[in-house]
C-alpha atoms as a PDB file:
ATOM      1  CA  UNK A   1    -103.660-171.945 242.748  1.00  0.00           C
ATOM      2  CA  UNK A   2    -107.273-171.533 241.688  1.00  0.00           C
ATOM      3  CA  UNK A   3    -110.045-172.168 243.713  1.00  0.00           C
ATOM      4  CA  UNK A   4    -112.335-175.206 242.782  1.00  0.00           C
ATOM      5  CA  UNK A   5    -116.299-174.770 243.789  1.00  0.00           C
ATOM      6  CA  UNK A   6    -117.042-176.018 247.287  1.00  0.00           C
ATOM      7  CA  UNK A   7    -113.047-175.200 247.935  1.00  0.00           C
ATOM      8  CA  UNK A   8    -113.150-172.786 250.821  1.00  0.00           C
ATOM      9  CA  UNK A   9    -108.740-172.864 250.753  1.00  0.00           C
ATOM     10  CA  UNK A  10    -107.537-169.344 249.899  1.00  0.00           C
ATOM     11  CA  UNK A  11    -104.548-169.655 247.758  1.00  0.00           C
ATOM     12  CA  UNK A  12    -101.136-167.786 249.192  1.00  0.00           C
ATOM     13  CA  UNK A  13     -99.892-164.904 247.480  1.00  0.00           C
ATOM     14  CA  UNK A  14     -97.493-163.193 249.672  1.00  0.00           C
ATOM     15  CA  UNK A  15     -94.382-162.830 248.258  1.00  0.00           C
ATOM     16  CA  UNK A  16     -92.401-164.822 250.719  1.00  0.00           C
ATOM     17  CA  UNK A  17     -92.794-168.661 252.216  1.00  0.00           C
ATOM     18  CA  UNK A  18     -96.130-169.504 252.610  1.00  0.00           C
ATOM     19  CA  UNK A  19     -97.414-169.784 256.405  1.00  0.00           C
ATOM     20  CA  UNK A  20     -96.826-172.641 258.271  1.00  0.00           C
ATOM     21  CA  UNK A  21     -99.556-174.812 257.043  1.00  0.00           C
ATOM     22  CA  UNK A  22    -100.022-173.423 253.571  1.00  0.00           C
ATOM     23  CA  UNK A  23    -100.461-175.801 251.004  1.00  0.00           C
ATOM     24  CA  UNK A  24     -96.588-176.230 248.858  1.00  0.00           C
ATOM     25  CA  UNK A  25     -97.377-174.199 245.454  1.00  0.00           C
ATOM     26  CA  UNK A  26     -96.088-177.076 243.540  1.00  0.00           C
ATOM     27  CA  UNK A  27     -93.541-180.382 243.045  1.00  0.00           C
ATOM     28  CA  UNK A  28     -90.179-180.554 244.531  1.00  0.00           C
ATOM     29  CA  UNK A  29     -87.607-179.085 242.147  1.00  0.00           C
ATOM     30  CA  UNK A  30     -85.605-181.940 240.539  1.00  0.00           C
ATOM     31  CA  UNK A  31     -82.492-182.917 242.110  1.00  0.00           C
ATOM     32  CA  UNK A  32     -79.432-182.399 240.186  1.00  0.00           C
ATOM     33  CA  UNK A  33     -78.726-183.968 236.284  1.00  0.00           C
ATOM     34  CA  UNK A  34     -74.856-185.630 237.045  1.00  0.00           C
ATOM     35  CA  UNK A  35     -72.273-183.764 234.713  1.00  0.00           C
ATOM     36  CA  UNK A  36     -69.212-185.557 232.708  1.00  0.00           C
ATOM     37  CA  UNK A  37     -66.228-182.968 232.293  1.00  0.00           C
ATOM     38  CA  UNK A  38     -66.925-180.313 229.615  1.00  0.00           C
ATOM     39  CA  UNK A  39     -67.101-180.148 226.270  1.00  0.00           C
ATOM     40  CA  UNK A  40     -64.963-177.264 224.802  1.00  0.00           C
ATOM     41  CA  UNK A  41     -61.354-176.326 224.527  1.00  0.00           C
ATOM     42  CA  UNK A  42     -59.469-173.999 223.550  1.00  0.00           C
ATOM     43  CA  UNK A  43     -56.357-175.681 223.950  1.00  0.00           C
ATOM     44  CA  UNK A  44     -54.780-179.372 222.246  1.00  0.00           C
ATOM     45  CA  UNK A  45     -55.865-182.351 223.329  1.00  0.00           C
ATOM     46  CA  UNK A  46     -54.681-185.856 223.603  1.00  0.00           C
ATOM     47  CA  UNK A  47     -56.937-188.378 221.796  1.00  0.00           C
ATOM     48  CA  UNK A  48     -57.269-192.135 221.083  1.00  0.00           C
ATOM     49  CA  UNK A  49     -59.090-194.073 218.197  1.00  0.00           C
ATOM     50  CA  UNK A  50     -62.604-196.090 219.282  1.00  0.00           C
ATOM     51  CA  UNK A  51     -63.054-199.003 216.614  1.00  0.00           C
ATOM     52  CA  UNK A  52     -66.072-201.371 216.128  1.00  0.00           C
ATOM     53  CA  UNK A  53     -65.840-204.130 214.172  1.00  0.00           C
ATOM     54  CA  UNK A  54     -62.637-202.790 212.933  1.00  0.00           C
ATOM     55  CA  UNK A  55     -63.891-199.668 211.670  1.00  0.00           C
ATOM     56  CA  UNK A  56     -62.689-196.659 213.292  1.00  0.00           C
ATOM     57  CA  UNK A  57     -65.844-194.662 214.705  1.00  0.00           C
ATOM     58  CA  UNK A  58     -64.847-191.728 216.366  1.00  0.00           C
ATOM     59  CA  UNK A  59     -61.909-190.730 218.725  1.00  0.00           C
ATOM     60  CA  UNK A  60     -62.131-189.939 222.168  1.00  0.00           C
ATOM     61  CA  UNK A  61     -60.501-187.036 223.853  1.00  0.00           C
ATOM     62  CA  UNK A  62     -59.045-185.076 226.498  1.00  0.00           C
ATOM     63  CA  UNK A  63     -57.606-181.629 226.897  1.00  0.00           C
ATOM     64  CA  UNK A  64     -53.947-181.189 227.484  1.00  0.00           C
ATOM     65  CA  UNK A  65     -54.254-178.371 230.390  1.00  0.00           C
ATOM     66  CA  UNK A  66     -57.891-178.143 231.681  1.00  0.00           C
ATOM     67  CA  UNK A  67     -60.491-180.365 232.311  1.00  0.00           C
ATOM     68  CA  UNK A  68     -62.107-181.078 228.847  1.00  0.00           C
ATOM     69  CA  UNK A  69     -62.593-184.457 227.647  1.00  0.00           C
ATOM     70  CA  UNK A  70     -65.382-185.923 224.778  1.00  0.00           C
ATOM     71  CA  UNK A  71     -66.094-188.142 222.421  1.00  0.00           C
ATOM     72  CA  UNK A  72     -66.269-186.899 218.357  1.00  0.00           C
ATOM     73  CA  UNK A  73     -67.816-189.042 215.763  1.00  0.00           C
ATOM     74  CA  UNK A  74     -66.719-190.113 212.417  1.00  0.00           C
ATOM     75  CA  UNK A  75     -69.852-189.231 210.577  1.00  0.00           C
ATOM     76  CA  UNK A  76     -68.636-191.497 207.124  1.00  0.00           C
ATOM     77  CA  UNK A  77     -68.543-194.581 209.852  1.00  0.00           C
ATOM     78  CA  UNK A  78     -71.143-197.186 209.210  1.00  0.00           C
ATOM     79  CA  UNK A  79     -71.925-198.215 212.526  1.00  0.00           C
ATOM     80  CA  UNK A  80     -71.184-196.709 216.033  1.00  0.00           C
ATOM     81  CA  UNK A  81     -74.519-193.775 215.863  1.00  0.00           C
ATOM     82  CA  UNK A  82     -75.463-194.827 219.437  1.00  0.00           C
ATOM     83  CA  UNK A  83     -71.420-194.786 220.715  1.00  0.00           C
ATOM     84  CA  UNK A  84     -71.575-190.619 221.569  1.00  0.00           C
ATOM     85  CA  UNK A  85     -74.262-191.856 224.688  1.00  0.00           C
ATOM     86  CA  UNK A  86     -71.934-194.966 225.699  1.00  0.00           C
ATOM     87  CA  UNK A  87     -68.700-192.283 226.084  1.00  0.00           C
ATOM     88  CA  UNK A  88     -71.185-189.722 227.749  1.00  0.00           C
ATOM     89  CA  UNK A  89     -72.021-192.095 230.449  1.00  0.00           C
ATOM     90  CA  UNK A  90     -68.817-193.907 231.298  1.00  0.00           C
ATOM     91  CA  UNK A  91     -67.120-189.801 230.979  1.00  0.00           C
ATOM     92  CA  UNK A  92     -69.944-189.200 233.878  1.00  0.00           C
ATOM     93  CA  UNK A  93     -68.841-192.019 236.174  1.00  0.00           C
ATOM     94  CA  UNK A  94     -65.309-191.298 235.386  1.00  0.00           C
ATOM     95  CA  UNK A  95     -65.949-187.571 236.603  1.00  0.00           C
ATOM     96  CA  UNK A  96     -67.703-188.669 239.315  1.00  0.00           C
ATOM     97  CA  UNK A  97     -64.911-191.264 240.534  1.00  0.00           C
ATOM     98  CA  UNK A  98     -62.502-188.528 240.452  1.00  0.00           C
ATOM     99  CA  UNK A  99     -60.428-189.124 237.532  1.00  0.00           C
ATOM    100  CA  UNK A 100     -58.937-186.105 235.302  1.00  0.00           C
ATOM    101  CA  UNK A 101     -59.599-186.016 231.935  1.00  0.00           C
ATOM    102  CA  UNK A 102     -56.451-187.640 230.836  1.00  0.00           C
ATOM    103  CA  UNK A 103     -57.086-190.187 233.362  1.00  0.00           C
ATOM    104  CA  UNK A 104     -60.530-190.770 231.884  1.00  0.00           C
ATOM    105  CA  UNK A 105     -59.068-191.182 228.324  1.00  0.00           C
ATOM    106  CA  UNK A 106     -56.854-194.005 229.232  1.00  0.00           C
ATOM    107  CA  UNK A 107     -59.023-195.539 231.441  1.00  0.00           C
ATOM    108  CA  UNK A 108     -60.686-197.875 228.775  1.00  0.00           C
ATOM    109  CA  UNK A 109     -57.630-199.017 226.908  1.00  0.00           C
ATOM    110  CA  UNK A 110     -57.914-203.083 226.147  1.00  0.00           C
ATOM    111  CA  UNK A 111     -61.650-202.948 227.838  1.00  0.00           C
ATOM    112  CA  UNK A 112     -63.784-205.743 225.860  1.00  0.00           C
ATOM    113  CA  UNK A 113     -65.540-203.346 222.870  1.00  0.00           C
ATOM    114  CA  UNK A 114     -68.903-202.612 224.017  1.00  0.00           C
ATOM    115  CA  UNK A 115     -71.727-203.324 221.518  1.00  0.00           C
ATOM    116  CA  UNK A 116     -72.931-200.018 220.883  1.00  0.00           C
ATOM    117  CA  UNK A 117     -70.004-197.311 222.131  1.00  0.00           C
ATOM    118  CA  UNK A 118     -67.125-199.707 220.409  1.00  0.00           C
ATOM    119  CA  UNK A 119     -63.770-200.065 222.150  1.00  0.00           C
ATOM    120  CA  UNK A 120     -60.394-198.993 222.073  1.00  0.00           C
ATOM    121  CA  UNK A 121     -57.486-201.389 221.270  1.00  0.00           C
ATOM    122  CA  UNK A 122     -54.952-201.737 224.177  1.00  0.00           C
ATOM    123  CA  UNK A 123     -52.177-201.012 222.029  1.00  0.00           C
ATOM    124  CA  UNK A 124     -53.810-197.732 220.323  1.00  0.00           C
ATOM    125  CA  UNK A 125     -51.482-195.133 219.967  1.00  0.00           C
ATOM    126  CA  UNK A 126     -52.085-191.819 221.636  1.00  0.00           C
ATOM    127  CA  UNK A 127     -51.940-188.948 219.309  1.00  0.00           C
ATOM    128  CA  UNK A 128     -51.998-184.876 219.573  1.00  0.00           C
ATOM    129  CA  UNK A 129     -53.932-182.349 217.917  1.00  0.00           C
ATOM    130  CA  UNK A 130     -53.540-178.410 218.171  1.00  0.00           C
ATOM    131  CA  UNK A 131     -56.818-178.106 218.744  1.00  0.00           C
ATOM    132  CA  UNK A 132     -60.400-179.564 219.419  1.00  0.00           C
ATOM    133  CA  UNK A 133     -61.299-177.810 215.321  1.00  0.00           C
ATOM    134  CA  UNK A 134     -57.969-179.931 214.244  1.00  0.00           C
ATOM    135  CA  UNK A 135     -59.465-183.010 215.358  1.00  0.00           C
ATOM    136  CA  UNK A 136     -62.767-182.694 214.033  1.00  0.00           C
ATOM    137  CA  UNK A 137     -60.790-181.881 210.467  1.00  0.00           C
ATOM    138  CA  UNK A 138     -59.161-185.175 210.711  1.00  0.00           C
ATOM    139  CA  UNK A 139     -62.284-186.937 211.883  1.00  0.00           C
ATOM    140  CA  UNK A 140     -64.565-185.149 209.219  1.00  0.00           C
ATOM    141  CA  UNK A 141     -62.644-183.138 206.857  1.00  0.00           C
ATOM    142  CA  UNK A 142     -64.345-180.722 204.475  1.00  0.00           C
ATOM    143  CA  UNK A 143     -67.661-180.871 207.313  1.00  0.00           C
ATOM    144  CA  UNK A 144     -69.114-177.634 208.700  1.00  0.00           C
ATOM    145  CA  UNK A 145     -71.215-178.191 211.510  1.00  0.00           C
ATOM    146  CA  UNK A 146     -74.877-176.964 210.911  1.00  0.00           C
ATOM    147  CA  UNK A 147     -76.276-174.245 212.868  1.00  0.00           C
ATOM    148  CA  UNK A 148     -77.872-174.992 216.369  1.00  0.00           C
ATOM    149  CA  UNK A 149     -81.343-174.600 216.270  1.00  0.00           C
ATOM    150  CA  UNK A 150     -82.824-172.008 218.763  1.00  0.00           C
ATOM    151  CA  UNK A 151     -85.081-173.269 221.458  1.00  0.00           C
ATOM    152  CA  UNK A 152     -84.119-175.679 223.949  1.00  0.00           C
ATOM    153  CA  UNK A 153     -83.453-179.304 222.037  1.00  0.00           C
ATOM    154  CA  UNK A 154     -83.930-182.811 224.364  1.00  0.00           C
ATOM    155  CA  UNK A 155     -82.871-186.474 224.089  1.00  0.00           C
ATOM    156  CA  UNK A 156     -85.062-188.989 222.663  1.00  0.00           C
ATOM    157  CA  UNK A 157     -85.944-189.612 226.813  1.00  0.00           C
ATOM    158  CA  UNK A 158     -87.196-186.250 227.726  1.00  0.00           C
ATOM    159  CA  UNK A 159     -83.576-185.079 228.840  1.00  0.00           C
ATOM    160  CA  UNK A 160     -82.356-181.501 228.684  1.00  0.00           C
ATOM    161  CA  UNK A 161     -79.628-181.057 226.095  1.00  0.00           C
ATOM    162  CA  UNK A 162     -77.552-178.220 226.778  1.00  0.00           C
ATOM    163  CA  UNK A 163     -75.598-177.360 223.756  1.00  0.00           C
ATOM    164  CA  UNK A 164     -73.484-174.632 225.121  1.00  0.00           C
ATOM    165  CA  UNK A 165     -71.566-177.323 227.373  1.00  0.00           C
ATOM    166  CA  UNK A 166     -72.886-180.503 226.112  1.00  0.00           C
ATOM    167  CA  UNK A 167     -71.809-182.992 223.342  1.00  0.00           C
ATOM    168  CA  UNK A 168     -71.015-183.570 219.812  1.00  0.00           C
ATOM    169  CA  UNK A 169     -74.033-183.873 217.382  1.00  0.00           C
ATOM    170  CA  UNK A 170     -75.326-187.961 218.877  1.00  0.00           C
ATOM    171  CA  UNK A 171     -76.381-189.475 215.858  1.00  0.00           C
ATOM    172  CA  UNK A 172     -78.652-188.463 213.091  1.00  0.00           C
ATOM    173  CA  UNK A 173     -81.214-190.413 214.472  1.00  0.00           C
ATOM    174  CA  UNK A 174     -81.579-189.550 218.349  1.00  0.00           C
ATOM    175  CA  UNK A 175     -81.779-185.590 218.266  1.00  0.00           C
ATOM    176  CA  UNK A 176     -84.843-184.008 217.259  1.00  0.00           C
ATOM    177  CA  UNK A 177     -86.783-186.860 217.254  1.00  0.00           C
ATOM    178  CA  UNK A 178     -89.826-188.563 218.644  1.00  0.00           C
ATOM    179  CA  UNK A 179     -89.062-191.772 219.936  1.00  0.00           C
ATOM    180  CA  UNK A 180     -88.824-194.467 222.572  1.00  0.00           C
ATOM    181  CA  UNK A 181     -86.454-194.005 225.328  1.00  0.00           C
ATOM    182  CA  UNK A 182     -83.596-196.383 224.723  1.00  0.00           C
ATOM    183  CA  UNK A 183     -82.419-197.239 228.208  1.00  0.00           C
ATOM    184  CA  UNK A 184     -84.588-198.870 231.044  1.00  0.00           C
ATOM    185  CA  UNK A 185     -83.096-200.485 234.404  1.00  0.00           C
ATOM    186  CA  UNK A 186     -85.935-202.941 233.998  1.00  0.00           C
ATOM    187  CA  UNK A 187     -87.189-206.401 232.324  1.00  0.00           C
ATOM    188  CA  UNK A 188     -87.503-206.802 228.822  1.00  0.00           C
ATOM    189  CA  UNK A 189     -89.415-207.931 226.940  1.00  0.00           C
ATOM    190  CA  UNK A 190     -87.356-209.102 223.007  1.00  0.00           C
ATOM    191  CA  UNK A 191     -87.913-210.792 219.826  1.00  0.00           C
ATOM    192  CA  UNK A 192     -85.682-211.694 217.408  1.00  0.00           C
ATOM    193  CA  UNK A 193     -85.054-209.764 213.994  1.00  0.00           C
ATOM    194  CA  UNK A 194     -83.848-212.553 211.117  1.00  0.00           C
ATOM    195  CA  UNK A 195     -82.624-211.203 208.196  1.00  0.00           C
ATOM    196  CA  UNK A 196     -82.474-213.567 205.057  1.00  0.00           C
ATOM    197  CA  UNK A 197     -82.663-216.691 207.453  1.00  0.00           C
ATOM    198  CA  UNK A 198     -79.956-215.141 209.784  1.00  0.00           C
ATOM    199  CA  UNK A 199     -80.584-213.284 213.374  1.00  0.00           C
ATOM    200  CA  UNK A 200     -79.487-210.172 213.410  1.00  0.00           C
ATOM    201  CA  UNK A 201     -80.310-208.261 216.122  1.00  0.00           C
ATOM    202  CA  UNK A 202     -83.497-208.187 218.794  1.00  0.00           C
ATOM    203  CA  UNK A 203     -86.769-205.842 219.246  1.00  0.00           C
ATOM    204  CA  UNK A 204     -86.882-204.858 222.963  1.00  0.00           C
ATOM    205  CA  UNK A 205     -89.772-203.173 224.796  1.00  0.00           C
ATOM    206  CA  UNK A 206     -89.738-202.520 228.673  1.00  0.00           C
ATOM    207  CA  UNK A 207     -92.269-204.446 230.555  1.00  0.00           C
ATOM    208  CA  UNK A 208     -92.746-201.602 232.874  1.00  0.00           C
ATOM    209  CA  UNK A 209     -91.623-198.602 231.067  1.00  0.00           C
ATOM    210  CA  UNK A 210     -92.127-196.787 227.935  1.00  0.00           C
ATOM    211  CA  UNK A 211     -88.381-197.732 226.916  1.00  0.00           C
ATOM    212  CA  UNK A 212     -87.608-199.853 223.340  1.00  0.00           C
ATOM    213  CA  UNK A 213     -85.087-199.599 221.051  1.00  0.00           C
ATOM    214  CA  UNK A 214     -83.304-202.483 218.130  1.00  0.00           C
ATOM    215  CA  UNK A 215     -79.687-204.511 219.737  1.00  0.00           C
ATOM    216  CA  UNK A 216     -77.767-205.206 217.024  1.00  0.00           C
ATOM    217  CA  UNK A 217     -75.538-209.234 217.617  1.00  0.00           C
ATOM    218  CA  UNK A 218     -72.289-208.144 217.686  1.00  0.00           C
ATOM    219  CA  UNK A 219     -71.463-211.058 215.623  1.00  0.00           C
ATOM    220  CA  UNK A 220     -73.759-210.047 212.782  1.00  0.00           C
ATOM    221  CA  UNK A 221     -71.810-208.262 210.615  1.00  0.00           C
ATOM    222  CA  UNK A 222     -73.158-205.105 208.785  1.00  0.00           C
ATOM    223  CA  UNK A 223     -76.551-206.555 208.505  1.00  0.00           C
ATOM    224  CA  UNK A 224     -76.712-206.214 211.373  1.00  0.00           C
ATOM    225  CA  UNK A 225     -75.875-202.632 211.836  1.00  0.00           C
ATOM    226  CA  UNK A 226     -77.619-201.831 208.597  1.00  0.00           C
ATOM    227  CA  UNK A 227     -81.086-203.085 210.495  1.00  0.00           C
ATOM    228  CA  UNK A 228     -81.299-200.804 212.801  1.00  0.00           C
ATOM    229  CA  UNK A 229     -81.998-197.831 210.583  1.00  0.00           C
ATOM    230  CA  UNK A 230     -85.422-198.837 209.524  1.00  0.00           C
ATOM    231  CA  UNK A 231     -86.276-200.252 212.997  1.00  0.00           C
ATOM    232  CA  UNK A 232     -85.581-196.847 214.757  1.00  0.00           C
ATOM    233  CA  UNK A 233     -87.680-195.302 212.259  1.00  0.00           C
ATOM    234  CA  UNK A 234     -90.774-198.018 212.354  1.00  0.00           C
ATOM    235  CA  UNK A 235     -90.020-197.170 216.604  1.00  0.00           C
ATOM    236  CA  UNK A 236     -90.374-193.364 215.971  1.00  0.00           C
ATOM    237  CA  UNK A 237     -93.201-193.777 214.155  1.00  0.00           C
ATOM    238  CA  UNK A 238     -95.318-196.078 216.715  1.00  0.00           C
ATOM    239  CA  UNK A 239     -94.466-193.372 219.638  1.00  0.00           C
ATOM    240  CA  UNK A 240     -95.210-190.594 217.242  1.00  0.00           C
ATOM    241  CA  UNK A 241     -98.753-192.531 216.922  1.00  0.00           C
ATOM    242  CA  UNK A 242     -99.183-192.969 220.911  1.00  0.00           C
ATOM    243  CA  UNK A 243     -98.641-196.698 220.818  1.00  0.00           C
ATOM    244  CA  UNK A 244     -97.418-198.156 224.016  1.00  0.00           C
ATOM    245  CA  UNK A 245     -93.656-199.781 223.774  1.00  0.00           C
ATOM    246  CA  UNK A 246     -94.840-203.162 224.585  1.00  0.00           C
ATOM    247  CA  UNK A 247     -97.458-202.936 221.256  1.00  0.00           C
ATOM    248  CA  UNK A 248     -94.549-201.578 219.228  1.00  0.00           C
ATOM    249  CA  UNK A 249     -92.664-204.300 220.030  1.00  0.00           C
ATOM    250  CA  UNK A 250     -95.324-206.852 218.520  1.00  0.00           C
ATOM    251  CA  UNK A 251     -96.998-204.885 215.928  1.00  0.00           C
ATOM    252  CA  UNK A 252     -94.803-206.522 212.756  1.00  0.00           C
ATOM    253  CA  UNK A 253     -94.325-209.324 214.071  1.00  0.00           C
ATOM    254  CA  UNK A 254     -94.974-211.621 211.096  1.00  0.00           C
ATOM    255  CA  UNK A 255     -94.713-208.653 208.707  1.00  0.00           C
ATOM    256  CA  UNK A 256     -93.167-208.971 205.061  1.00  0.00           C
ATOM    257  CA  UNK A 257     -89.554-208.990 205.271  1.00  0.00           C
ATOM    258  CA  UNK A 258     -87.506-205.729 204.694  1.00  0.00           C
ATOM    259  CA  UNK A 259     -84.886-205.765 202.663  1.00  0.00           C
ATOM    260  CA  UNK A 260     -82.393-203.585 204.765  1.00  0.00           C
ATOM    261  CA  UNK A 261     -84.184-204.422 208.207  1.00  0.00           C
ATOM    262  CA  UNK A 262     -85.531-208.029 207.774  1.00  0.00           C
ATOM    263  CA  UNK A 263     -88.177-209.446 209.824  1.00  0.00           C
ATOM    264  CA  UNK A 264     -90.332-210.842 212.965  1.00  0.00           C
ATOM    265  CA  UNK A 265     -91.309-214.270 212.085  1.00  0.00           C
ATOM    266  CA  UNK A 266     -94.775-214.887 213.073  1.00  0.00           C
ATOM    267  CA  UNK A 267     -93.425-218.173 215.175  1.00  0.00           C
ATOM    268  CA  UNK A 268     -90.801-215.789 216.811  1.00  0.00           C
ATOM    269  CA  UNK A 269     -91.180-216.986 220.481  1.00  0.00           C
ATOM    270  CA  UNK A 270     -91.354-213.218 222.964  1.00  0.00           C
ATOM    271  CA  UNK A 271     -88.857-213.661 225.282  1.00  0.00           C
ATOM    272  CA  UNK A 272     -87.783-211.712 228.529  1.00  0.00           C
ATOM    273  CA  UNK A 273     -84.916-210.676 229.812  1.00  0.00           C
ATOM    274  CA  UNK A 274     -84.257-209.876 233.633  1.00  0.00           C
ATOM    275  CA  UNK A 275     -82.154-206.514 232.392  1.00  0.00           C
ATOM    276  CA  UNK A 276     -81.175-204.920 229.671  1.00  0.00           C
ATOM    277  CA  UNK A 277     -78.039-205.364 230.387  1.00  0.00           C
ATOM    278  CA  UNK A 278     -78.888-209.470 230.087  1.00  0.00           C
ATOM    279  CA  UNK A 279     -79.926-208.998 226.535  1.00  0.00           C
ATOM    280  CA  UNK A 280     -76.759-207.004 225.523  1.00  0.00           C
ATOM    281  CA  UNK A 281     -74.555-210.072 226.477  1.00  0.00           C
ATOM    282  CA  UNK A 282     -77.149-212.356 224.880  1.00  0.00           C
ATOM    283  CA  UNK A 283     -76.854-210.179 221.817  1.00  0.00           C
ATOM    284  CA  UNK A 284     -72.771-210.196 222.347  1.00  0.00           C
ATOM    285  CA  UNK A 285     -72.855-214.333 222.231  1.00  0.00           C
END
């Protein structure tokens, strides 16, 4: 610690705990991140089909003999780019609940799909694969996964992404990127995205929070999954800039109507919603 003028404290440097008295050197260490199961495998695994809209999106997985379990993507699917976060954090609450891997798999049979993450039908049939590299060839065959990048890599929210032990690839457009975090326990704050004359999807900010992201109506179709690639980008570009989430929210509001994304009305009434949560069954009506 450096001394400020007119500061007559003399900063510790012993090597051990500072006396009693001293001032604390810094913040509390952060407590710790909760942890799904891992990643890797060497051995086969047991695996399921997750489907949105009837479009298979990825399979989730669990290893035969050790405590493995994850989600992989289809990367041809059209939709599901958000669904490798929805599996991450229901595998976490799984873990934490006790449940083996196998367990875990199973455990969401016949559940209502969810918006983003997609479901899996209750009468899917569980399959086998040699290996965790025999599944990826029949979810993405001919692929070769690009090289990590060196350096440490983070989540759109600031998170620590540890690719030794952590997931598949989440989605072309969360890694790597500038952007919004898209998760808030708050209100929101929503308007609707209409896309030629129908609503597609809503344009949340966090009232409290630097938090917005595009929710897609599940009962849009693929317009409705096809808007949400140039909203994320017109949202990575406002954070990139500094705006506030609550200004990103309104800035094209009234704006010329995209062809792939649609538009804010200028009418559009701003709505809020106690949760997110509250939105996503708004958006599931």
């Amino acid at each position: 610690m450096r001394s400020m003028p007119g500061d007559d404290r003399t900063p510790w440097a012993g090597g051990g705990p500072p006396p009693p008295g001293a001032e604390p050197s810094g913040p509390p260490a952060p407590g710790p991140v909760p942890e799904g199961y891992p990643s890797a495998t060497g051995g086969a695994v047991r695996y399921l089909p997750v489907t949105a809209g009837g479009e298979v999106i990825g399979f989730l997985w669990a290893g035969e003999a050790d405590d493995a379990a994850g989600f992989l993507r289809r990367l041809s699917a059209t939709s599901g780019f958000r669904a490798p976060l929805t599996w991450q954090k229901r595998f976490v609450e799984a873990k934490q609940a006790g449940l083996g891997p196998l367990e875990a798999l199973r455990r969401w049979a016949g559940s209502p799909e969810d918006p983003e993450g997609g479901g899996i039908a209750a009468d899917a049939d569980e399959q086998r694969a040699g290996s965790l590299d025999e599944l990826r060839g029949i979810a993405n065959p001919g692929h070769q996964e690009a090289p990590v990048p060196e350096g440490p890599q983070f989540t759109p929210d600031g998170v620590p992404l540890d690719r030794s032990r952590g997931w598949e690839p989440l989605s072309p457009l969360t890694l790597d990127k500038p952007g919004y975090a898209f998760d808030t326990d708050t209100a929101v704050r929503y308007l609707p995205v209409v896309r030629n004359g129908d609503v597609v999807g809503y344009l949340w900010a966090s009232e409290t929070e630097n938090a917005a992201d595009y929710q897609r109506r599940a009962h849009g179709g693929p317009a409705a999954f096809e808007a949400g690639g140039p909203w994320l980008r017109r949202l990575e570009d406002a954070a990139r800039e500094g705006l506030p989430a609550l200004d990103a929210l309104r800035r094209w509001k009234g704006a010329p109507e995209d062809p792939v994304g649609g538009t804010i009305p200028a009418d559009a009434e701003e709505r809020t919603a106690a949760s997110l949560e509250e939105l996503k069954g708004l958006a599931r009506e």
